[in-house]
Each structure stands twice: as structure tokens, then as C-alpha cells.
PDB file of N, CA and C in Angstrom:
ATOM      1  N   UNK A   1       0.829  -1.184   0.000  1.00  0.00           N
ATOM      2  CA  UNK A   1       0.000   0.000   0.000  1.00  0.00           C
ATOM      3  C   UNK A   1       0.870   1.243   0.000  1.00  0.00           C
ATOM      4  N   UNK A   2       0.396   2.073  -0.793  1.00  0.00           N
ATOM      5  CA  UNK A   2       1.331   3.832  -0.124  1.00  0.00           C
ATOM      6  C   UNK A   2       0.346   4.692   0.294  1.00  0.00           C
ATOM      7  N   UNK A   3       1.566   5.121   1.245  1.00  0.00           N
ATOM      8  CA  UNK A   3       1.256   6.283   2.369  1.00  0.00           C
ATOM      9  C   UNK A   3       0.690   7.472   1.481  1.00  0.00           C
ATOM     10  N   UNK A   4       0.192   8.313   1.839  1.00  0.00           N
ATOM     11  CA  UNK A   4      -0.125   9.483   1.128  1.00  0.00           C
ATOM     12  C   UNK A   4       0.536  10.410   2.253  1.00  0.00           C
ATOM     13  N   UNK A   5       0.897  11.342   1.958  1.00  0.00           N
ATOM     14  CA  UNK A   5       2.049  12.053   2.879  1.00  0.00           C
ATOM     15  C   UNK A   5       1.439  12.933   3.175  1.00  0.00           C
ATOM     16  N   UNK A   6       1.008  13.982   3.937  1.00  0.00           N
ATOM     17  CA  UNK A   6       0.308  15.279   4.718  1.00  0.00           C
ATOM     18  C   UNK A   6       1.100  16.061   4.078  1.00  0.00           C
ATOM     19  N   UNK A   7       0.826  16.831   3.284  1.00  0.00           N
ATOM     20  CA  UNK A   7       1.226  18.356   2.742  1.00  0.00           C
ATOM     21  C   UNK A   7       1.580  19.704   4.313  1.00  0.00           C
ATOM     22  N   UNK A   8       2.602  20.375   3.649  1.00  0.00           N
ATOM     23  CA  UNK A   8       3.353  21.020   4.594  1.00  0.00           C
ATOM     24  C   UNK A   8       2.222  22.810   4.482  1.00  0.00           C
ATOM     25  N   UNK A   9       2.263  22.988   5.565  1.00  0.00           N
ATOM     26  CA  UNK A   9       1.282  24.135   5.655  1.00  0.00           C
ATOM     27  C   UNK A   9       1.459  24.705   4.223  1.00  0.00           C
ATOM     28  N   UNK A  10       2.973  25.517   3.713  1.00  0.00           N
ATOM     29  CA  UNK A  10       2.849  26.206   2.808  1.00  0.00           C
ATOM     30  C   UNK A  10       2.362  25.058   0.881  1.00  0.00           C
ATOM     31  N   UNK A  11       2.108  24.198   1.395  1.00  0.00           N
ATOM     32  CA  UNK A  11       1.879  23.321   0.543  1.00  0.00           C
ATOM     33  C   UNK A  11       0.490  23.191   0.151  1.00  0.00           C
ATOM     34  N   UNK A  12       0.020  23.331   1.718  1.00  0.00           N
ATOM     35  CA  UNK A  12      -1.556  23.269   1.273  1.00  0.00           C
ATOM     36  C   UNK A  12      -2.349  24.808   1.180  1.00  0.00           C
ATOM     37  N   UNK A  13      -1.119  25.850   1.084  1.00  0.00           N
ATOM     38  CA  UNK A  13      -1.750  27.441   0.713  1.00  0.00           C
ATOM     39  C   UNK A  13      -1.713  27.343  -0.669  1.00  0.00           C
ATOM     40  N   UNK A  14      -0.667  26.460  -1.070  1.00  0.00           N
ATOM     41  CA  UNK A  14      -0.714  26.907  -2.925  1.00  0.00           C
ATOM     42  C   UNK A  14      -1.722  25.544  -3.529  1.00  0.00           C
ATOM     43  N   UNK A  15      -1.482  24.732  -2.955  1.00  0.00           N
ATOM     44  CA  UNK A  15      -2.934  23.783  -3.535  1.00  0.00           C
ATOM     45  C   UNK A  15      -4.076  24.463  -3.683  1.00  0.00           C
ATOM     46  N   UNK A  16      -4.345  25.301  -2.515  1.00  0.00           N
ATOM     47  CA  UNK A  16      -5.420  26.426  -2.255  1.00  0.00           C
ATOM     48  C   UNK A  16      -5.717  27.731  -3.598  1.00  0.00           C
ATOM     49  N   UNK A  17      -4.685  28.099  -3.544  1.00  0.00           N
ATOM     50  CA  UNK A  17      -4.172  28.906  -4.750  1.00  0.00           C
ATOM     51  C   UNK A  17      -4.341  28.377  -5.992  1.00  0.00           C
ATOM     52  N   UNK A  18      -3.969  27.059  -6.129  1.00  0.00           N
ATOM     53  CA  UNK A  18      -3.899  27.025  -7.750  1.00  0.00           C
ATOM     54  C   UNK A  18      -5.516  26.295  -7.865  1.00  0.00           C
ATOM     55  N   UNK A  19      -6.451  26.077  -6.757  1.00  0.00           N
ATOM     56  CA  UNK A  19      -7.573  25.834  -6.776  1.00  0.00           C
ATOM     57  C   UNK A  19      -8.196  27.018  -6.962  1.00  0.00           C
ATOM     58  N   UNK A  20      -8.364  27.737  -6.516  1.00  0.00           N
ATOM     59  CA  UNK A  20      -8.722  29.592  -6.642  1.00  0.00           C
ATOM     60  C   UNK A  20      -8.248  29.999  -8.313  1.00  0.00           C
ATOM     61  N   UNK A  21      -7.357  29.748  -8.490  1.00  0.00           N
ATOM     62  CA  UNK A  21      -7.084  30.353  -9.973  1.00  0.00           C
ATOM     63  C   UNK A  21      -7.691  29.338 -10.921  1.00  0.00           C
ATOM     64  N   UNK A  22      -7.924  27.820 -10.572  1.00  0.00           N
ATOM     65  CA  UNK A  22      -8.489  27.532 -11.518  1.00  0.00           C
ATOM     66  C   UNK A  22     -10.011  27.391 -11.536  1.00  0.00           C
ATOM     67  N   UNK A  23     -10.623  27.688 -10.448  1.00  0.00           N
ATOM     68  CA  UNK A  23     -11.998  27.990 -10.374  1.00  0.00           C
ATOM     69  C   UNK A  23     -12.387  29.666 -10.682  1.00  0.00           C
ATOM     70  N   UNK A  24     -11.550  30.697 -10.800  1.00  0.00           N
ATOM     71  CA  UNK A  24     -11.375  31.599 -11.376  1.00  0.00           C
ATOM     72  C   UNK A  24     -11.767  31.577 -12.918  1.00  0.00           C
ATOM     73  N   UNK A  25     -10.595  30.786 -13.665  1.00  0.00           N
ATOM     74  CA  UNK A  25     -10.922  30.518 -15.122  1.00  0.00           C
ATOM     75  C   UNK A  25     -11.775  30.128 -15.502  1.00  0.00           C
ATOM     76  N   UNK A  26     -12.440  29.039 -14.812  1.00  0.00           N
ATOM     77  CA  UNK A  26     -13.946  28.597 -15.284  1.00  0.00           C
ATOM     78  C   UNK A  26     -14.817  29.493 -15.018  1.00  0.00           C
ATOM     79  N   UNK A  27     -14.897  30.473 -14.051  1.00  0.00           N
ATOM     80  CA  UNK A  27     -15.723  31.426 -13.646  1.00  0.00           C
ATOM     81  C   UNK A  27     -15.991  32.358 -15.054  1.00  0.00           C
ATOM     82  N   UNK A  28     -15.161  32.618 -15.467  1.00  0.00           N
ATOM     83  CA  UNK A  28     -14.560  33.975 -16.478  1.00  0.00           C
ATOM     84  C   UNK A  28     -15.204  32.878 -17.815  1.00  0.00           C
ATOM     85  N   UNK A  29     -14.760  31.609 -18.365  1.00  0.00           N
ATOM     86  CA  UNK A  29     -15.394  30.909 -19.358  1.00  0.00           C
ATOM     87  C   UNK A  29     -16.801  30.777 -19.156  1.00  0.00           C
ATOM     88  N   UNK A  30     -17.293  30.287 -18.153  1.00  0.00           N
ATOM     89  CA  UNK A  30     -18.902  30.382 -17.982  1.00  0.00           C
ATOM     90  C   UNK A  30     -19.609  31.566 -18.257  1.00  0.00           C
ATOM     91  N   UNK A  31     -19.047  32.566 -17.916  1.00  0.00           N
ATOM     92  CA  UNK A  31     -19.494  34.060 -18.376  1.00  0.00           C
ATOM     93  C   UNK A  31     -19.411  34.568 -19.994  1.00  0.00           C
ATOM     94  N   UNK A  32     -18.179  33.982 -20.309  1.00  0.00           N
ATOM     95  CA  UNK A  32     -18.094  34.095 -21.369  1.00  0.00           C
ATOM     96  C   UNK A  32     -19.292  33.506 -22.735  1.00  0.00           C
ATOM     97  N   UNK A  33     -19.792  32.258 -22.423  1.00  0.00           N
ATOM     98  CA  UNK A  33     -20.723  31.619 -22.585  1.00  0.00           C
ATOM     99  C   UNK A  33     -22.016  32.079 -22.662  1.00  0.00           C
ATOM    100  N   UNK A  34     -21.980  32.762 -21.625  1.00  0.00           N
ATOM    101  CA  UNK A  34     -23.495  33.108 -21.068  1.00  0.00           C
ATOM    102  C   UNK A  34     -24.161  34.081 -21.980  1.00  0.00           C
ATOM    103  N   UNK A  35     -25.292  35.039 -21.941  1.00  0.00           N
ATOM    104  CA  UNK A  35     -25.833  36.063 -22.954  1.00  0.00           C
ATOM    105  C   UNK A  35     -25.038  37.159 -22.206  1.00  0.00           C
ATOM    106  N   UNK A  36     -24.536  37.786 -23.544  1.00  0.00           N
ATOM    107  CA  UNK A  36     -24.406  38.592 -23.378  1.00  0.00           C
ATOM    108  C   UNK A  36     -22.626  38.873 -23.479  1.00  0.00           C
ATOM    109  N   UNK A  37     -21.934  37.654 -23.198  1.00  0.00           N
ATOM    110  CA  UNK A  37     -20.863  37.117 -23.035  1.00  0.00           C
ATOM    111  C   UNK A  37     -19.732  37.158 -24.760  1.00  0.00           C
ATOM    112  N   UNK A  38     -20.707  37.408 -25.798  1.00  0.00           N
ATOM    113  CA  UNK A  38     -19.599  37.418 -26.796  1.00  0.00           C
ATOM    114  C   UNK A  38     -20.640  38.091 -27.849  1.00  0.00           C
ATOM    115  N   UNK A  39     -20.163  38.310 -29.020  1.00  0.00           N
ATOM    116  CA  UNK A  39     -20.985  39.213 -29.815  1.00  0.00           C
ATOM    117  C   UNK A  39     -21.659  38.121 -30.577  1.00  0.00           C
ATOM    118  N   UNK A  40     -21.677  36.980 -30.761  1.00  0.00           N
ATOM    119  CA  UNK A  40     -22.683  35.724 -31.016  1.00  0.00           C
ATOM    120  C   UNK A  40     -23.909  35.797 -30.387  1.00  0.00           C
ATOM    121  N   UNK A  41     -23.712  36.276 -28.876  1.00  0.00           N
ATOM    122  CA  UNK A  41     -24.813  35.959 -28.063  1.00  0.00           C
ATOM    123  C   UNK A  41     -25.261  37.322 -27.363  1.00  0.00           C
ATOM    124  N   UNK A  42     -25.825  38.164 -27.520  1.00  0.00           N
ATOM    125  CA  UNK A  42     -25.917  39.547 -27.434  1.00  0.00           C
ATOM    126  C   UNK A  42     -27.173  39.991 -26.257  1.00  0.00           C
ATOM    127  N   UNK A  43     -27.157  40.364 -24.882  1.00  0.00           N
ATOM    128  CA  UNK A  43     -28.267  40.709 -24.175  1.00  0.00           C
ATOM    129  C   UNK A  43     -29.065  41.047 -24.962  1.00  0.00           C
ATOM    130  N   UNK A  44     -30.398  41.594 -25.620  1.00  0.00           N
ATOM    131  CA  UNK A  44     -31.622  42.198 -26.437  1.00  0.00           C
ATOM    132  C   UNK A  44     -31.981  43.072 -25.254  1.00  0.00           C
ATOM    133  N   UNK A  45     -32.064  44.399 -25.745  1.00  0.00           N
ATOM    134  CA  UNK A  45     -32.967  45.602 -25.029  1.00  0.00           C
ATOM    135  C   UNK A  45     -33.394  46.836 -25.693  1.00  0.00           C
ATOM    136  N   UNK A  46     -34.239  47.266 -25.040  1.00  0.00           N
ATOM    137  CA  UNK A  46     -35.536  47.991 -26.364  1.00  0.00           C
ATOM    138  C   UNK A  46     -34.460  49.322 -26.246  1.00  0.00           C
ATOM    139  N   UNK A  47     -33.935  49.672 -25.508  1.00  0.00           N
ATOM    140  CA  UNK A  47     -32.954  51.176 -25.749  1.00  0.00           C
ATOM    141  C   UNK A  47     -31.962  51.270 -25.126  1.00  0.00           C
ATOM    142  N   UNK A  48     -30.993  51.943 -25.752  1.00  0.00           N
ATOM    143  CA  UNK A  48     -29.483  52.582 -25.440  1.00  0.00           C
ATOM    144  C   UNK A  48     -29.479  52.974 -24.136  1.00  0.00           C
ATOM    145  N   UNK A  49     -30.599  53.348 -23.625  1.00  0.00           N
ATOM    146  CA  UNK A  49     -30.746  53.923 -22.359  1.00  0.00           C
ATOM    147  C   UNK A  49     -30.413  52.889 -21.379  1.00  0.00           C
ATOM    148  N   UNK A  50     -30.754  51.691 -21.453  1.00  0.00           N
ATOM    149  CA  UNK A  50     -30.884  50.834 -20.262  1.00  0.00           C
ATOM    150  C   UNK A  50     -29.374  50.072 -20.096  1.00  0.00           C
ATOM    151  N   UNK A  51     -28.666  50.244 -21.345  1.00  0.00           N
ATOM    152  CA  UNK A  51     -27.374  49.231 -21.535  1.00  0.00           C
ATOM    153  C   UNK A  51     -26.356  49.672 -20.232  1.00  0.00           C
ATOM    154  N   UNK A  52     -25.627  51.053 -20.185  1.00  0.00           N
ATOM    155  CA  UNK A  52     -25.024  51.192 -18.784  1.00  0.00           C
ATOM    156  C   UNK A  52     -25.745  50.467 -17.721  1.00  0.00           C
ATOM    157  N   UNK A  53     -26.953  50.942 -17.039  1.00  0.00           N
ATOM    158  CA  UNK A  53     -27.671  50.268 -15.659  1.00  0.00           C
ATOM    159  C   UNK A  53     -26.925  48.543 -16.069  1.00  0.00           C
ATOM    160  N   UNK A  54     -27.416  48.009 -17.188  1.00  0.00           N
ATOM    161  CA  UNK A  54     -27.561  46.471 -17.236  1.00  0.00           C
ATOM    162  C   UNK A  54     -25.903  45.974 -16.897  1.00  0.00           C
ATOM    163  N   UNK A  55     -25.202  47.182 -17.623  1.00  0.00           N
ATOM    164  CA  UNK A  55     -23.964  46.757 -17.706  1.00  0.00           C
ATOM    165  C   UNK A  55     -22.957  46.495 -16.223  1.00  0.00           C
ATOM    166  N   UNK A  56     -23.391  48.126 -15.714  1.00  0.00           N
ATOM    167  CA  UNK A  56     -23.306  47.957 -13.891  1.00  0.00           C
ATOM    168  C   UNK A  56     -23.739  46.904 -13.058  1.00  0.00           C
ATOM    169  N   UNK A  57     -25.102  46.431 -13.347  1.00  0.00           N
ATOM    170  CA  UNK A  57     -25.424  45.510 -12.602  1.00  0.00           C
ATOM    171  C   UNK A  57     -25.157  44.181 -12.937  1.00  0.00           C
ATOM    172  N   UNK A  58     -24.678  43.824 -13.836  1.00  0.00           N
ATOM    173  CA  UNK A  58     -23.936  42.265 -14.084  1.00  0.00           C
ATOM    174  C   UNK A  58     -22.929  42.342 -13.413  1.00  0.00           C
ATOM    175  N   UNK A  59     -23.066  41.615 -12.126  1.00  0.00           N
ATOM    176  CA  UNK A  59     -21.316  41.185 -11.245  1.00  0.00           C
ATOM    177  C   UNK A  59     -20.183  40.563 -11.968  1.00  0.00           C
ATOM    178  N   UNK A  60     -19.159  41.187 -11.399  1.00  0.00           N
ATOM    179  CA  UNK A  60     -17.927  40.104 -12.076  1.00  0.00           C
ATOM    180  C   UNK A  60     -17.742  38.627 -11.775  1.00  0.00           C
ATOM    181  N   UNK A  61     -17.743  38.328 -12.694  1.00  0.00           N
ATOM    182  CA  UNK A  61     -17.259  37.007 -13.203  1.00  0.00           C
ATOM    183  C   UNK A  61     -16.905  36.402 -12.288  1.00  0.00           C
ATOM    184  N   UNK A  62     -15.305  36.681 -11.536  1.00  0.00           N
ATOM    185  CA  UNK A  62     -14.645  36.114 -10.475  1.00  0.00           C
ATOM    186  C   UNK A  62     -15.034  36.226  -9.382  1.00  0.00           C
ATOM    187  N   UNK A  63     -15.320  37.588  -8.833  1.00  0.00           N
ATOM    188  CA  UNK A  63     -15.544  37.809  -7.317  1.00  0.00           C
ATOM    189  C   UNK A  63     -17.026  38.012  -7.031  1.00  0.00           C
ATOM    190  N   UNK A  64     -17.889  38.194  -7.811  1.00  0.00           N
ATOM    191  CA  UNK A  64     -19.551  38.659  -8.170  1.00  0.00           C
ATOM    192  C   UNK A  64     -19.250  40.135  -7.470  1.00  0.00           C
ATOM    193  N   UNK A  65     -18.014  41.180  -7.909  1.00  0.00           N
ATOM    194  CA  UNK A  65     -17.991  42.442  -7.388  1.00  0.00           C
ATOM    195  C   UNK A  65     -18.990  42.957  -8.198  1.00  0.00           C
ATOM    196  N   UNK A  66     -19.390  44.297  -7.396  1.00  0.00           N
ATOM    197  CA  UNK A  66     -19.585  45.720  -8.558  1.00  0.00           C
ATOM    198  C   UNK A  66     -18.451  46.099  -9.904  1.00  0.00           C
ATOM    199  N   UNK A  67     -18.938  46.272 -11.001  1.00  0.00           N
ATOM    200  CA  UNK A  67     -18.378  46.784 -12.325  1.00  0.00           C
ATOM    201  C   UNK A  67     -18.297  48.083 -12.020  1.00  0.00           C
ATOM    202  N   UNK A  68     -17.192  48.728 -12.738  1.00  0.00           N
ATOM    203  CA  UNK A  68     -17.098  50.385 -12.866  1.00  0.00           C
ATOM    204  C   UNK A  68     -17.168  49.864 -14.504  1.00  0.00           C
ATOM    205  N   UNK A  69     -18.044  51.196 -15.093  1.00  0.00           N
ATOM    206  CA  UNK A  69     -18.111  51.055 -16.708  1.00  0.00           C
ATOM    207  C   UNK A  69     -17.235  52.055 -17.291  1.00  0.00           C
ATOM    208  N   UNK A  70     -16.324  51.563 -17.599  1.00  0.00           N
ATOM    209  CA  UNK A  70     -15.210  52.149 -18.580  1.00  0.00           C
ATOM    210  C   UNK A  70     -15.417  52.792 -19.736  1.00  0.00           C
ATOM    211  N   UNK A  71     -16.287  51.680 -21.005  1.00  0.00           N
ATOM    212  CA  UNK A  71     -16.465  52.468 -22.279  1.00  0.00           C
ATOM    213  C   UNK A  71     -17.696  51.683 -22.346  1.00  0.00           C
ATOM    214  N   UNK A  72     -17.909  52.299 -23.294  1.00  0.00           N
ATOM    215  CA  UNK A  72     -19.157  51.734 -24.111  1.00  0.00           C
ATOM    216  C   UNK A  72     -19.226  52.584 -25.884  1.00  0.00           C
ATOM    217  N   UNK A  73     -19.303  51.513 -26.601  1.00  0.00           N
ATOM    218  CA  UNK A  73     -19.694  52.122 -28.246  1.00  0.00           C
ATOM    219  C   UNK A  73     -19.592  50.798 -28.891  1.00  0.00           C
ATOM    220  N   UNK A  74     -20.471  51.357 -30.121  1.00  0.00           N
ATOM    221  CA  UNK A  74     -21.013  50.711 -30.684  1.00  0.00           C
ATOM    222  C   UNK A  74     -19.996  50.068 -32.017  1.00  0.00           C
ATOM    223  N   UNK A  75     -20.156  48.756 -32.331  1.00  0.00           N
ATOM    224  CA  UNK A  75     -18.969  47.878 -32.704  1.00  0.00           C
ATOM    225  C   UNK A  75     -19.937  47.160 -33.905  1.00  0.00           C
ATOM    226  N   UNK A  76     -19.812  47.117 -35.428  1.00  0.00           N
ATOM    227  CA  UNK A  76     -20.662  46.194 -36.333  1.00  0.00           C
ATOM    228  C   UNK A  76     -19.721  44.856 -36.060  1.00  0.00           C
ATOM    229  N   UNK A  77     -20.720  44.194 -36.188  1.00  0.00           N
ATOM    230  CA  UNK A  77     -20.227  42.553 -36.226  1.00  0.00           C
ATOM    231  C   UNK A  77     -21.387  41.847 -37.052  1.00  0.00           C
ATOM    232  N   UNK A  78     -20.921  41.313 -37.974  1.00  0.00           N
ATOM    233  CA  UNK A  78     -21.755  40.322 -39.597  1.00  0.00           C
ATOM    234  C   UNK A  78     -23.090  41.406 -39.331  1.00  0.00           C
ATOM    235  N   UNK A  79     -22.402  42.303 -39.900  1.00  0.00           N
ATOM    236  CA  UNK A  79     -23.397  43.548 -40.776  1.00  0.00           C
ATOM    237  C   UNK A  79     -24.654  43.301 -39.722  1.00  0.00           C
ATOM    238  N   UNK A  80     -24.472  43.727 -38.165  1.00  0.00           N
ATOM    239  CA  UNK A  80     -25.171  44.278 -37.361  1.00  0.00           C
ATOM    240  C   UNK A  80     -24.358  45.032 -36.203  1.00  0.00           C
ATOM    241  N   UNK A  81     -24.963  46.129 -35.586  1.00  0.00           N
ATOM    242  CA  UNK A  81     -24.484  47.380 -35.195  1.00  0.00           C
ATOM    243  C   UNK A  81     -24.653  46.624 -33.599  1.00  0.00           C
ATOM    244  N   UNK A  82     -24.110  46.182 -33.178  1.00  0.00           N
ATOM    245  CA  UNK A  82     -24.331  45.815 -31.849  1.00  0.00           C
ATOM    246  C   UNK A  82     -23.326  47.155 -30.696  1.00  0.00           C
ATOM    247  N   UNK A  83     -23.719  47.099 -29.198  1.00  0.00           N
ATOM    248  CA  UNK A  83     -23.056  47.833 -28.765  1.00  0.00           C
ATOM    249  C   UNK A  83     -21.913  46.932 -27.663  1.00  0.00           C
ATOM    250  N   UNK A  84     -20.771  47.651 -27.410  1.00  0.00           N
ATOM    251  CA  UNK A  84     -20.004  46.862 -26.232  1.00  0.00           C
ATOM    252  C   UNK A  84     -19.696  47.325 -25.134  1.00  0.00           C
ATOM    253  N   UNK A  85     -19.540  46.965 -23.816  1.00  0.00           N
ATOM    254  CA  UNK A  85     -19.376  48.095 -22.872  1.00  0.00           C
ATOM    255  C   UNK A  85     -18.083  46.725 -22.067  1.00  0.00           C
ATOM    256  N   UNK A  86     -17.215  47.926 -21.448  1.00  0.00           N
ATOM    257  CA  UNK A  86     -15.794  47.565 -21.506  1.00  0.00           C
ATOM    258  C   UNK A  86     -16.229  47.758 -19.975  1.00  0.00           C
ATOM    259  N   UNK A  87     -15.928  46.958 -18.617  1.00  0.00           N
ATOM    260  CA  UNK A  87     -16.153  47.472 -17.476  1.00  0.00           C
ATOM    261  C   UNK A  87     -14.891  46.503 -16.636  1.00  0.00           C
ATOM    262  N   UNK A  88     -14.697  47.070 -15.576  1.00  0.00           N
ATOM    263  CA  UNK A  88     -13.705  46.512 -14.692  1.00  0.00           C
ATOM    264  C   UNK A  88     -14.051  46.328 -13.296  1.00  0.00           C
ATOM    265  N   UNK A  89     -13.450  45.383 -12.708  1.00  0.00           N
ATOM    266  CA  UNK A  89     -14.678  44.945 -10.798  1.00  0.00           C
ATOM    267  C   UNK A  89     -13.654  45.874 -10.134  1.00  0.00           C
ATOM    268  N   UNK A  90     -14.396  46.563  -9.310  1.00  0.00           N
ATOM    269  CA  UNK A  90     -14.077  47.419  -8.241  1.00  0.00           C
ATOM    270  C   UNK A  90     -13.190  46.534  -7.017  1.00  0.00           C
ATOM    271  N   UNK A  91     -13.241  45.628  -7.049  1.00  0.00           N
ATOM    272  CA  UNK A  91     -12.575  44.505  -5.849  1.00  0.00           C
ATOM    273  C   UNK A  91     -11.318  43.949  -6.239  1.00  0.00           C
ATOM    274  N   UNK A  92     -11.840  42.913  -7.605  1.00  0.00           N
ATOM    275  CA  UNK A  92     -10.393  42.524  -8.201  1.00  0.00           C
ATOM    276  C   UNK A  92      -9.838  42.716  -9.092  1.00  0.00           C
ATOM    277  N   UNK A  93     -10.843  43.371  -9.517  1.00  0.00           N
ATOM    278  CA  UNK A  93     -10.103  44.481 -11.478  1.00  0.00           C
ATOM    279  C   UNK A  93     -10.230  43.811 -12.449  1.00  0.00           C
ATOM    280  N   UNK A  94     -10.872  42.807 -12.158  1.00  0.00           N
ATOM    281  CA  UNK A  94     -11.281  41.803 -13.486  1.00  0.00           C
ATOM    282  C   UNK A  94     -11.668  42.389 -14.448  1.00  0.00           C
ATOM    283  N   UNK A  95     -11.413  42.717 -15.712  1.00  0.00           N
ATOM    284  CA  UNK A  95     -12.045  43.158 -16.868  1.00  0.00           C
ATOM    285  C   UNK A  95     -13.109  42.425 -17.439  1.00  0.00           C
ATOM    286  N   UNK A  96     -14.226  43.175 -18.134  1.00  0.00           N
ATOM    287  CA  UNK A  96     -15.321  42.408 -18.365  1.00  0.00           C
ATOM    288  C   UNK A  96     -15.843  43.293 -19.542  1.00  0.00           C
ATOM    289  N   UNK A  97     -16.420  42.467 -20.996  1.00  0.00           N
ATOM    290  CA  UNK A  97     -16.655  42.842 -21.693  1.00  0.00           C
ATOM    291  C   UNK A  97     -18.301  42.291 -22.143  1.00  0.00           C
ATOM    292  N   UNK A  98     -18.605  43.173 -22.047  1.00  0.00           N
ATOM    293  CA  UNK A  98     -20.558  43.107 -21.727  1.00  0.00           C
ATOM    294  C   UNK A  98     -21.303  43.023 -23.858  1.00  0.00           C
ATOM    295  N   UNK A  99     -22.226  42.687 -24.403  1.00  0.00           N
ATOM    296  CA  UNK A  99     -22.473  42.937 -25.718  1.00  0.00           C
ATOM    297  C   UNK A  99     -24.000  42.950 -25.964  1.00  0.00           C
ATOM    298  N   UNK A 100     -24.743  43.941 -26.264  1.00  0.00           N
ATOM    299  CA  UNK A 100     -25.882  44.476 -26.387  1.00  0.00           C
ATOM    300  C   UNK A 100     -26.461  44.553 -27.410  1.00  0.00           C
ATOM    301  N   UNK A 101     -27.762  44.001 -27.796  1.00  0.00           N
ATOM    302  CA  UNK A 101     -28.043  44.164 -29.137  1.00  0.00           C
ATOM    303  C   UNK A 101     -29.367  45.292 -29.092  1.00  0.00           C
ATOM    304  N   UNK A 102     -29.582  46.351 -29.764  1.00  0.00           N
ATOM    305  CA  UNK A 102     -30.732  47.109 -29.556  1.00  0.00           C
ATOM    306  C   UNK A 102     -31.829  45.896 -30.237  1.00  0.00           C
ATOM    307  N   UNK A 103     -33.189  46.352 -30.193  1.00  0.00           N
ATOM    308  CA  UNK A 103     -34.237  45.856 -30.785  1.00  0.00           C
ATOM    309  C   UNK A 103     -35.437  46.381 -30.160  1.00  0.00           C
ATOM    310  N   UNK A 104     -35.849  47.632 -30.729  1.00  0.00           N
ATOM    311  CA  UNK A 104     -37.004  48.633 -30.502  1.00  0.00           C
ATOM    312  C   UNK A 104     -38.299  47.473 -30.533  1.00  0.00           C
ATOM    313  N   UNK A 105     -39.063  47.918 -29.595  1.00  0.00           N
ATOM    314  CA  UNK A 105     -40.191  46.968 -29.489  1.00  0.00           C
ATOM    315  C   UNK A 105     -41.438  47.305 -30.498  1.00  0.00           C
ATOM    316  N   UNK A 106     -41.484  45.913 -31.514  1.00  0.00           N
ATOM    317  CA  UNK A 106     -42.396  46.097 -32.534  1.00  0.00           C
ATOM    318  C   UNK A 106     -43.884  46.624 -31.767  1.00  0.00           C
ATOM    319  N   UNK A 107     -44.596  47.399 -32.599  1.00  0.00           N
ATOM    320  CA  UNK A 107     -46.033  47.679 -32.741  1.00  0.00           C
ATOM    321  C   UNK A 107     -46.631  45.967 -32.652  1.00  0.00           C
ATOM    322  N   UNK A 108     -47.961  46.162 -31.953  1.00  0.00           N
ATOM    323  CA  UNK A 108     -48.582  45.127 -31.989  1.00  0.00           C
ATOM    324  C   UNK A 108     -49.656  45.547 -32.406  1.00  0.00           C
TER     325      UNK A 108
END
């Protein structure tokens, strides 16, 4: 049989660590995924007006901090005008890139 050996305090801080960074990355890919997450997959909202609020209130990725919104403008991608807003977490500075598609609400 083998022993499995007890990890030395500073042994089990970076096990810790490289568990944190890699539940980090999946954090940041799942987001990436998600709506809103790449210009494939674009939040939908009836006006320009609402995109900052939406953009603020999506937490970061890593830490679920508050966003500060950096930029925002509008970017064509396959001959549609979508918008992007560039924001960063107030906690861990994670950069985060948000993608908005307008779509004025048809007459019924």
C-alpha cells in the first residue's frame, strides 16, 4: 500500500491557490458563454438607455464584485451594429466585456 504524505502548511496554501485560480478561469469561461458574453450571443434591449444600468449591474465574473463602466460604443459585427461596454470589478479588477443588441419593441 502507499502512504499518502500530509502536505506542509505552505503546501496546502498553494494547492489552495492554484484551486482559486483555476476555479477563477472557469468562472470567467462560464461568463463568457453566457448572454451577453460574446458578440454571437448579445443581451436584447428595447434602448441605449438601459445598456449602462444592465452593464453595472452584471457582477464580475470572479468575485460577483460591482463593475465600474469604462467604455461603451457601438462595434458592427456580420453587418449588425451591436453595442459593447468595456467594465472593470471594483474589488479585483477583473475586466469584463458586456455585448448588447438594440431591438425597438415592434407595434402590436
Amino acid at each position: 500500500m502507499t502512504k499518502k504524505h500530509k502536505l506542509s502548511a505552505r503546501g496546502q496554501r498553494r494547492a489552495a491557490e492554484r484551486g482559486a485560480v483555476s476555479l477563477a478561469k472557469d468562472r470567467v469561461r462560464l461568463a463568457e458563454l453566457s448572454p451577453g458574453g460574446a458578440a454571437e450571443r448579445p443581451i436584447v434591449v428595447d434602448s441605449a438607455a438601459v445598456i449602462d444600468g444592465r452593464a453595472r449591474a452584471t457582477p464580475c465574473a470572479v468575485c460577483e464584485g460591482q463593475l465600474t463602466l469604462e467604455e461603451h460604443e457601438v462595434v458592427a459585427h456580420a453587418g449588425v451594429n451591436l453595442r459593447r461596454t468595456r467594465g472593470l470589478c471594483r474589488e479585483c479588477h477583473t475586466p469584463r466585456v458586456l455585448w448588447f443588441r438594440l431591438e425597438p419593441p415592434r407595434p402590436s
